[in-house]
Protein backbone atom coordinates (compact mmCIF):
# COMPACT_ATOMS: atom_id res chain seq x y z
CA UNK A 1 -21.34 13.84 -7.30
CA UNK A 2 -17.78 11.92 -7.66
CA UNK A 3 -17.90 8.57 -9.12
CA UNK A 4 -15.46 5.92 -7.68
CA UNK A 5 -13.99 2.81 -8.93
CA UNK A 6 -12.34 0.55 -6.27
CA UNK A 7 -10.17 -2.31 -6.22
CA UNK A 8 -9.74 -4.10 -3.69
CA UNK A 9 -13.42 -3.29 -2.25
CA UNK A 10 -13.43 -6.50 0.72
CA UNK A 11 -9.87 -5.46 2.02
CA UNK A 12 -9.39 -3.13 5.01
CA UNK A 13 -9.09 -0.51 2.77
CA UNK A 14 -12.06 -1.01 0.53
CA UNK A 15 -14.37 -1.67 3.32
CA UNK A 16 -13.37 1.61 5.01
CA UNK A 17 -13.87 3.55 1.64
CA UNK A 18 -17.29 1.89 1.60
CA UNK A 19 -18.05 2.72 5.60
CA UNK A 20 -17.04 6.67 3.46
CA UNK A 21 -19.70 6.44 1.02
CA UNK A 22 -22.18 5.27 3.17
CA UNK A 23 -21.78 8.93 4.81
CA UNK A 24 -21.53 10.84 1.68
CA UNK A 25 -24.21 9.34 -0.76
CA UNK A 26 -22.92 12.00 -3.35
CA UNK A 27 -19.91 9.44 -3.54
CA UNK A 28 -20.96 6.73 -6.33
CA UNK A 29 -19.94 3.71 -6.61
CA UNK A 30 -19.63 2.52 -10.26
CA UNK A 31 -17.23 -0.80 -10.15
CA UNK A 32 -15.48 -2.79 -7.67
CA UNK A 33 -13.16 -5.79 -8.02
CA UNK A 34 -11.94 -8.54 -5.21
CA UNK A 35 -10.10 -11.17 -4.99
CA UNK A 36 -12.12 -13.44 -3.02
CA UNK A 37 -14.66 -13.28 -0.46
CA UNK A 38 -17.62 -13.69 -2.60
CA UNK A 39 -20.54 -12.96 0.09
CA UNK A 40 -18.92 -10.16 1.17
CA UNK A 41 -18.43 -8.60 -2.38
CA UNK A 42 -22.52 -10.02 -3.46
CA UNK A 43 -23.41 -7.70 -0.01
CA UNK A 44 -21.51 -5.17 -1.45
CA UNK A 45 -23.02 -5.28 -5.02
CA UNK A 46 -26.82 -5.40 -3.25
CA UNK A 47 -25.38 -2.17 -1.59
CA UNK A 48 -23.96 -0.18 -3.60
CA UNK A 49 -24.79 -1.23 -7.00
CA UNK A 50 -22.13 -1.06 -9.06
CA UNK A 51 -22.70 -1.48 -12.96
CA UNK A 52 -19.18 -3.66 -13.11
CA UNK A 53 -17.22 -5.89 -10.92
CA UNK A 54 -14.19 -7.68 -11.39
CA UNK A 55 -13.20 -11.00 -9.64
CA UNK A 56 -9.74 -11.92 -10.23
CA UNK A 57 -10.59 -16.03 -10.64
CA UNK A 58 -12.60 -16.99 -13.54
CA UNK A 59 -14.68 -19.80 -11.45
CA UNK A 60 -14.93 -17.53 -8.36
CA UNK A 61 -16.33 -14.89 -10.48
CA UNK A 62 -19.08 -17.52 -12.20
CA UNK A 63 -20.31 -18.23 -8.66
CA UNK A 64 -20.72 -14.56 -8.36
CA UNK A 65 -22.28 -13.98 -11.73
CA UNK A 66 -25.12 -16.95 -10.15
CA UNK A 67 -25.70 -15.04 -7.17
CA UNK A 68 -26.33 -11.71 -8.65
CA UNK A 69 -28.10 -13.13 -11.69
CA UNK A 70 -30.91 -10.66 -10.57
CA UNK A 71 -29.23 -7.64 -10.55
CA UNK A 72 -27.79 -5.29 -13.55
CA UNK A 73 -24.34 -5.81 -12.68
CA UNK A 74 -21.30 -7.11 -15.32
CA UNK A 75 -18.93 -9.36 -13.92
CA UNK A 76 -15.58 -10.05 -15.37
CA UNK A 77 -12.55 -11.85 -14.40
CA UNK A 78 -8.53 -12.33 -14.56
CA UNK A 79 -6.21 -9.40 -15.79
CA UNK A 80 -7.94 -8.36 -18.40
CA UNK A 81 -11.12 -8.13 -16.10
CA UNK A 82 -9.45 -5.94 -14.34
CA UNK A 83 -7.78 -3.46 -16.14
CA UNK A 84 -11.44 -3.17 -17.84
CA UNK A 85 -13.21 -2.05 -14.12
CA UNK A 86 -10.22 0.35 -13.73
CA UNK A 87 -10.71 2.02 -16.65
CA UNK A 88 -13.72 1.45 -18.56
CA UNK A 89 -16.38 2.20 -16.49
CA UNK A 90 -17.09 6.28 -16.17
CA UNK A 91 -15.54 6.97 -12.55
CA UNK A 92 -13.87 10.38 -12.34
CA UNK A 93 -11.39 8.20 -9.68
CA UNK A 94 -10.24 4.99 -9.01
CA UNK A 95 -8.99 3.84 -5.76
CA UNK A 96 -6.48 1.01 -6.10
CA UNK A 97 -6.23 -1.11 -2.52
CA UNK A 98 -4.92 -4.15 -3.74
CA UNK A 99 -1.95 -6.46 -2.67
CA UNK A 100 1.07 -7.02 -4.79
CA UNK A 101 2.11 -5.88 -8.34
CA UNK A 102 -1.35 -7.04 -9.62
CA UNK A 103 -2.13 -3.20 -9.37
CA UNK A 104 0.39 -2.01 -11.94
CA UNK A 105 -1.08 -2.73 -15.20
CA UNK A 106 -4.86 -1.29 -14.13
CA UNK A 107 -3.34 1.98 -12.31
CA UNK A 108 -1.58 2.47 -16.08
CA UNK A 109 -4.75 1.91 -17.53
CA UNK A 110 -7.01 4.18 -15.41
CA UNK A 111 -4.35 7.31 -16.23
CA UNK A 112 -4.61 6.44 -19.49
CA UNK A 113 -8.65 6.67 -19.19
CA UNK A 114 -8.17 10.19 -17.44
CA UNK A 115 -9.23 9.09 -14.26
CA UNK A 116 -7.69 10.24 -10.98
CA UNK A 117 -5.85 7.77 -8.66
CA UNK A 118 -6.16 7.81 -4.98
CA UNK A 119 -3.03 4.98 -4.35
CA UNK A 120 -3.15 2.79 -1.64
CA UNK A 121 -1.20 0.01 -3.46
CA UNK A 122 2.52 0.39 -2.91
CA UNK A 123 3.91 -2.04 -5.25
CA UNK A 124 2.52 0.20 -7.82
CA UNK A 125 5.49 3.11 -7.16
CA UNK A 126 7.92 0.79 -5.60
CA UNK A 127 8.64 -1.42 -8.77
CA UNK A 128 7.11 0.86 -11.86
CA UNK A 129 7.40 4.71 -9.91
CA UNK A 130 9.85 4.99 -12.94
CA UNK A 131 7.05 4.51 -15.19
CA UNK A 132 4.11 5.83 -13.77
CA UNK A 133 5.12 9.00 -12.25
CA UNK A 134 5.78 10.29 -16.15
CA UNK A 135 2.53 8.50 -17.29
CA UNK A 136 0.52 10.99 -15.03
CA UNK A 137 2.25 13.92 -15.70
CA UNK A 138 1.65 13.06 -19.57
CA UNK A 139 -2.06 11.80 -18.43
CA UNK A 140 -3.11 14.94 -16.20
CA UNK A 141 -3.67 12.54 -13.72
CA UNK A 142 -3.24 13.51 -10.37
CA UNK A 143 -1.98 10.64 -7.88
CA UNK A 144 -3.47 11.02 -4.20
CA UNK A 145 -1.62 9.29 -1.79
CA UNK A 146 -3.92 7.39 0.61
CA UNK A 147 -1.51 5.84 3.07
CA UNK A 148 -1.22 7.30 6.20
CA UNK A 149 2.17 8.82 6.29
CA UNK A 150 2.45 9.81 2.77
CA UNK A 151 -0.99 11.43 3.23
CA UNK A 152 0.37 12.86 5.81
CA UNK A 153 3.09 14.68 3.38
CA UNK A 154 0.99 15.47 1.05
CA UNK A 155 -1.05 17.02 3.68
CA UNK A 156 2.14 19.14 4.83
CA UNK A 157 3.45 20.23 1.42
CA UNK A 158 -0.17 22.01 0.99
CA UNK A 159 0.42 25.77 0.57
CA UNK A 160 4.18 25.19 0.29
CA UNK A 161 4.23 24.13 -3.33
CA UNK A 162 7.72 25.54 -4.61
CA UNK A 163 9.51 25.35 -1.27
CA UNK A 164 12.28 22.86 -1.04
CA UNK A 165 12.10 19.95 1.17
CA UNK A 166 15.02 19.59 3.42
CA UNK A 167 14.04 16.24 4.91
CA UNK A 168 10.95 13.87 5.01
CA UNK A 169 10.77 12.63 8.91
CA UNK A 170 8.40 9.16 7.94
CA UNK A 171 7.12 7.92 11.22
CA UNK A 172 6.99 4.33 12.14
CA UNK A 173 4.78 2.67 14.97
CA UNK A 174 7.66 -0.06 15.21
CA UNK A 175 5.63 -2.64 15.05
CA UNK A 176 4.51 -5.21 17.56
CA UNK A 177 8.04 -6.95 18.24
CA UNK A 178 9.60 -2.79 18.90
CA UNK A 179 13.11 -3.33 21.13
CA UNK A 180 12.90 -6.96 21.01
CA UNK A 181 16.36 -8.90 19.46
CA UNK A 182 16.32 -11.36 17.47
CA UNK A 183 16.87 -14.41 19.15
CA UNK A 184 13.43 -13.21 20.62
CA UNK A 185 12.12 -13.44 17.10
CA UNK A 186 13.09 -16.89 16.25
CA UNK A 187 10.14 -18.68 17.68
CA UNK A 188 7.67 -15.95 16.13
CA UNK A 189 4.28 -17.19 14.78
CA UNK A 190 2.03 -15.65 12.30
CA UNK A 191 -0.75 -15.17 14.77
CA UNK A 192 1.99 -13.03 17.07
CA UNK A 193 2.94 -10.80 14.22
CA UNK A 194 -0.67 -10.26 13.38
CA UNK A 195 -1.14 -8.57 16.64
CA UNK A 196 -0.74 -4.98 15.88
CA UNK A 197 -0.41 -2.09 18.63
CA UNK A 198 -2.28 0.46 17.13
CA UNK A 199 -3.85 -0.30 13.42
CA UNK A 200 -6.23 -2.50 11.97
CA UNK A 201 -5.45 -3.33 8.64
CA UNK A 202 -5.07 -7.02 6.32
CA UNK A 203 -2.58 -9.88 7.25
CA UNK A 204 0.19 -8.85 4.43
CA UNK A 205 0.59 -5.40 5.33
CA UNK A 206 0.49 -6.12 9.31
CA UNK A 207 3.52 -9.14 8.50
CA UNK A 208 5.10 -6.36 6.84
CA UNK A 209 4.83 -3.53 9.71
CA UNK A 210 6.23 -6.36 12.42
CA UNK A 211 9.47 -6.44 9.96
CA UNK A 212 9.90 -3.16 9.16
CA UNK A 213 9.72 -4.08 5.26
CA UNK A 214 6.41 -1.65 5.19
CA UNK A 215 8.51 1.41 6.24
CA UNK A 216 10.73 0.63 3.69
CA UNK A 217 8.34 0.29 0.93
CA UNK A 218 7.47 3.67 2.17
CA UNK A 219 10.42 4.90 1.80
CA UNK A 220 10.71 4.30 -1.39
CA UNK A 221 7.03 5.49 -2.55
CA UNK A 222 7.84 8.23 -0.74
CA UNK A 223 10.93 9.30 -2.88
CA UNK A 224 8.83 8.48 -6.41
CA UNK A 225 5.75 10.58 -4.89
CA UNK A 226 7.57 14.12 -3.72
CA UNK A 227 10.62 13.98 -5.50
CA UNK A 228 13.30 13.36 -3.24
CA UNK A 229 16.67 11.16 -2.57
CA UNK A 230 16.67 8.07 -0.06
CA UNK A 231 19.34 10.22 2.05
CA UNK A 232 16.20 13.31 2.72
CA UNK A 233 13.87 10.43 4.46
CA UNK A 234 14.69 10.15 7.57
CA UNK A 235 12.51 7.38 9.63
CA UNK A 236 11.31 8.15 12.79
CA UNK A 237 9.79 5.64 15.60
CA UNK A 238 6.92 6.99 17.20
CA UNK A 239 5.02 4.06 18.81
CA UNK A 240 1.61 6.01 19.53
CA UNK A 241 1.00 6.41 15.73
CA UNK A 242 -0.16 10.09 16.57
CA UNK A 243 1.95 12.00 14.22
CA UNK A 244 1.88 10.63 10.92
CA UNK A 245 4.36 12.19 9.33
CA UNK A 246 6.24 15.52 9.25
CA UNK A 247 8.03 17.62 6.87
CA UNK A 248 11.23 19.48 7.13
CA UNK A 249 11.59 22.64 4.77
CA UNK A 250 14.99 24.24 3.64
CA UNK A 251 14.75 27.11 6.72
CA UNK A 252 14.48 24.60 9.85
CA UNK A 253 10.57 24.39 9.87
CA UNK A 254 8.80 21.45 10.70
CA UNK A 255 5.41 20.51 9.78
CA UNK A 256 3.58 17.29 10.86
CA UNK A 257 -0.08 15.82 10.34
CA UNK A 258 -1.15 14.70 13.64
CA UNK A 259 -4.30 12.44 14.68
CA UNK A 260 -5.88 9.47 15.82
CA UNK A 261 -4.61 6.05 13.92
CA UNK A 262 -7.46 5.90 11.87
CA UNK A 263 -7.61 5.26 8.01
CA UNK A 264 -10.79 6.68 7.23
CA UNK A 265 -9.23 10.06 7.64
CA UNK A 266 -6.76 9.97 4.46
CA UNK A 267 -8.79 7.81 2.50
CA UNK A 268 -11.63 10.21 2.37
CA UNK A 269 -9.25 13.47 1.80
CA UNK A 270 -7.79 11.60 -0.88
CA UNK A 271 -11.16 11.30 -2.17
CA UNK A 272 -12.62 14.65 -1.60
CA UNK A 273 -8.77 16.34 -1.55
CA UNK A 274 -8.79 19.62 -1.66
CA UNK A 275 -11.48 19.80 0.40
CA UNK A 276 -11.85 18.67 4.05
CA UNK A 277 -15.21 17.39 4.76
CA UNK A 278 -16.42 16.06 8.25
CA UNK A 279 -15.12 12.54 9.11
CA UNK A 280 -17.22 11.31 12.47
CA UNK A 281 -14.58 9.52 15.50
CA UNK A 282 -12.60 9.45 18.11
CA UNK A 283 -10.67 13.26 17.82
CA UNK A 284 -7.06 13.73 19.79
CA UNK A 285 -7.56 14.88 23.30
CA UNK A 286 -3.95 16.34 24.21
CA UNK A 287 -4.46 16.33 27.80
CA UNK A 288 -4.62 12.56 28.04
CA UNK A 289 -2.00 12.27 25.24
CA UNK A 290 0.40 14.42 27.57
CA UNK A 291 3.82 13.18 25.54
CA UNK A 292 4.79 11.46 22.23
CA UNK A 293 7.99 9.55 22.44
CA UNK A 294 10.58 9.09 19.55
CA UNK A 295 13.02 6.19 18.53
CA UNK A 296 15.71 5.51 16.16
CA UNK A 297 14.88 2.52 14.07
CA UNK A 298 16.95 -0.61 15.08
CA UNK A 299 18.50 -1.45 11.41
CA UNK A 300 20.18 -4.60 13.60
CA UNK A 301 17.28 -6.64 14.35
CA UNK A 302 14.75 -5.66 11.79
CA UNK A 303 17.02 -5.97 8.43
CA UNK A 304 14.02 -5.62 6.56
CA UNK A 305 14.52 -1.75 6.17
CA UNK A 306 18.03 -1.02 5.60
CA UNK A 307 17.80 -3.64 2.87
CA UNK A 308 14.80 -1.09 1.24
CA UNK A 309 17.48 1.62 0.78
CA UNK A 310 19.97 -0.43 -0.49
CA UNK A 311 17.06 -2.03 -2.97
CA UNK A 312 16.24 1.75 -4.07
CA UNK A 313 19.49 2.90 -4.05
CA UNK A 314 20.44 -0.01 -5.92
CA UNK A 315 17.62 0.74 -8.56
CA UNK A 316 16.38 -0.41 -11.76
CA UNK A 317 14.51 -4.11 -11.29
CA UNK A 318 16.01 -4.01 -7.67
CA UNK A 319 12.97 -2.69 -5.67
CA UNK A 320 10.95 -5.48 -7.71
CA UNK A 321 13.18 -8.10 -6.47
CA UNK A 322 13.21 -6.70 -2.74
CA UNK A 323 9.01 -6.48 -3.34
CA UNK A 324 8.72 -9.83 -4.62
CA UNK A 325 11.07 -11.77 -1.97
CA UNK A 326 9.27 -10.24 0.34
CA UNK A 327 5.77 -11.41 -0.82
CA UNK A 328 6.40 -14.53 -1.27
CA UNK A 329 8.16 -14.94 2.15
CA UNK A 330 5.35 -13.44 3.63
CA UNK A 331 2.95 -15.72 2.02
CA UNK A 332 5.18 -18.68 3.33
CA UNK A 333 5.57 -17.39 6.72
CA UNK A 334 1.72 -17.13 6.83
CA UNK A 335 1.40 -21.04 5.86
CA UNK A 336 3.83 -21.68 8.21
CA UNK A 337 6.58 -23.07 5.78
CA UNK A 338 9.37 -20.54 6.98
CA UNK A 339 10.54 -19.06 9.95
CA UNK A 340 9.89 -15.08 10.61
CA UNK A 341 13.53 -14.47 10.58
CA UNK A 342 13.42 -16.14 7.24
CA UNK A 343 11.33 -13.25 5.57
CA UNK A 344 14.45 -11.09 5.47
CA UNK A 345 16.57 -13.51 5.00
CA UNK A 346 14.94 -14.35 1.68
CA UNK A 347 14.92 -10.55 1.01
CA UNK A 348 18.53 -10.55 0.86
CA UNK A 349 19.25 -13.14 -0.64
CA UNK A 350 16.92 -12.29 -3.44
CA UNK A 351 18.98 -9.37 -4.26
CA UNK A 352 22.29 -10.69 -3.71
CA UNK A 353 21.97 -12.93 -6.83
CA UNK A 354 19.77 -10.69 -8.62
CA UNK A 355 21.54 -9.38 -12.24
CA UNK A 356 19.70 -5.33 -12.33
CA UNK A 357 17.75 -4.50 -15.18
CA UNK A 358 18.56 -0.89 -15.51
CA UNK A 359 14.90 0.59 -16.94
CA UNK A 360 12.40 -2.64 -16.92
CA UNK A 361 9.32 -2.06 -18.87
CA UNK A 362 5.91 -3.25 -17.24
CA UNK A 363 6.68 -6.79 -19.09
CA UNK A 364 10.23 -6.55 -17.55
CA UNK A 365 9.29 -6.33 -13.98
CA UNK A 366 6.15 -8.90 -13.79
CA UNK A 367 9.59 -11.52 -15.38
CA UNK A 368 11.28 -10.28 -12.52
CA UNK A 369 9.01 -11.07 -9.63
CA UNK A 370 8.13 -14.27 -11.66
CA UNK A 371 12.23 -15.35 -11.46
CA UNK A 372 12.66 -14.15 -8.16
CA UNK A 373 9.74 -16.35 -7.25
CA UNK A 374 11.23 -18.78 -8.89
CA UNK A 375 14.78 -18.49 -7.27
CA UNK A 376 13.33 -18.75 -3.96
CA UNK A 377 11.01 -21.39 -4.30
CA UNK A 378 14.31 -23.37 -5.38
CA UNK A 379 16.45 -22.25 -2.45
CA UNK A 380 14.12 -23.15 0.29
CA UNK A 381 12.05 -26.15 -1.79
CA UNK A 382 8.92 -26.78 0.63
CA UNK A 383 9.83 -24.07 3.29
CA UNK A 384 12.16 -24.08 6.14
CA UNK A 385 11.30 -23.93 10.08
């Protein structure tokens, strides 16, 4: 039996680590914590049974508390709520899915607890990878990646512990606006960038992919998770989103994780990791794949990555800023307040008047995204269009 905690249980993610479980009854479910969608998360509590669940607002989590009044499950709420369902209750793993920097403080606090972390929250390692990758090492906690192309890494670099990586080769699908310029992109709407070629996944994270800016949140994880320098990652189109990722070692070899674009797959080895257990879909039929193409990235039109580089490079509170402008011009963009072009735009500019803080503390970064919030909600008032 493995117990499981999971955050972010009515996002893409959590759902699909649910659809798991419901395969593998020996995975328990012991807390979950949402957002928002209330009947969604009740369905899940009448499902699963969790003995705690978090709901980040306090009023949205009293209307829960009503509807489960019948069942033996604690609901709590806010911050405090939910660094308490990351590490209090008695999972051997917690599986952080959710958006933004809210995921720093309970990821600290489940190492802390001795609890595993299967990471599907980027922010995490992108603005605090200078704090938390000691913080497991001084924890015993191991950190599972559960995106697909660092999975895909991690799923390379098995049985090659101690051999030196050359070069990381992170694949990209390029998105749904791939080899179109940017005075195509002007007139963009949110419902066109939501329109993904190949994966399903939330609104924030597909916004991101059209941009580029996911790849180079990637990037940086990337470097925080296995150790290496911006200049070894090396990002590679390829729009079928067959291979996932690939590995170059010191003596020319190249090894790459290959399948269907399907989450499911490192989710649950992330879960179960070492061991491989049977995952039921749709399996790669080679015949009808017949070729997988490769692109350079265009740096030109989608700024959005090159600025990710420059962010890490850069260091310090840098990658916060870069996180942060980007969320909130996402969030804008999805309102309809500001163009799509705008979303790097504001990226940039973020970091252009940002002063670095060289080694921010936890307390450090959240005043960073707060005054890069801040800076931006000043520089384009209401939103642009």
């Amino acid at each position: 039996m493995k117990k499981l905690a999971i955050l972010g249980s009515t996002g893409s993610i959590g759902m699909q680590t649910l659809e798991i479980c419901r395969n593998h009854p020996e995975l328990v479910v012991k807390a979950l914590a949402a957002g928002s969608r209330i009947d969604l998360l009740e369905s899940q509590i009448r499902e699963f049974a969790p003995e705690l669940v978090c709901v980040f607002k306090e009023e949205a989590a009293r209307e829960l508390a009503v509807k489960v009044a019948d069942l033996p499950v604690r609901i709590v709420s806010g911050m405090e709520g939910l660094i308490e369902t990351a590490a209090s209750s008695d999972a051997d793993i917690l599986l952080s899915a959710v958006v933004g920097m809210v995921g720093i403080q309970p990821t600290i606090a489940a190492m802390k607890a001795g609890k595993d972390i299967a990471l599907a929250n980027k922010e995490t390692l992108v603005t605090a990878g200078h704090i938390i990758l000691p913080l497991a090492k001084e924890c015993g906690a191991r950190l599972l990646p559960v995106d697909s192309e660092h999975s895909a890494i991690f799923q390379c670099l098995q049985g090659n512990q101690g051999n030196s990586i050359a070069k990381i080769l992170l694949t990209a699908s390029g998105g749904p606006f791939r080899g179109k310029k940017k005075e195509e992109l002007v007139n963009i709407r949110p419902e066109d960038a939501l329109k993904h070629p190949n994966w399903s996944m939330g609104a924030k994270i597909t916004i991101d992919s059209s941009t580029m800016v996911n790849k180079g949140l990637e990037v940086m994880e990337a470097c925080w998770l296995f150790g290496v320098k911006p200049d070894q990652i090396q990002v590679v189109v390829q729009p079928q989103s067959i291979i996932h990722s690939m590995v170059e070692f010191e003596d020319g070899a190249v090894m790459a994780q290959l399948g269907t674009p399907d989450m499911k797959l490192p989710i649950q080895y992330a879960l179960y990791y070492p061991e491989r257990k049977y995952l039921p879909g749709k399996r790669l039929d080679f015949y009808d794949l017949t070729e997988i193409h490769f692109e350079k990235p265009d740096l030109q039109n989608f700024p959005g990555l090159a600025l990710a580089f420059d962010a890490f490079c850069c260091g310090g509170s840098m990658p916060t800023v870069y996180n942060a402008a980007n969320e909130w011009a996402v969030a804008q963009f999805l309102q309809r307040k500001i163009g799509y072009l705008t979303i790097a735009e504001s990226i940039q500019a973020a970091m252009e008047q940002h002063s670095v803080k060289k080694d921010p503390d936890v307390e450090e970064i959240l005043v960073t995204e707060k005054e890069t919030y801040e800076f931006l909600n000043r520089r384009y008032g209401q939103g642009i269009l």
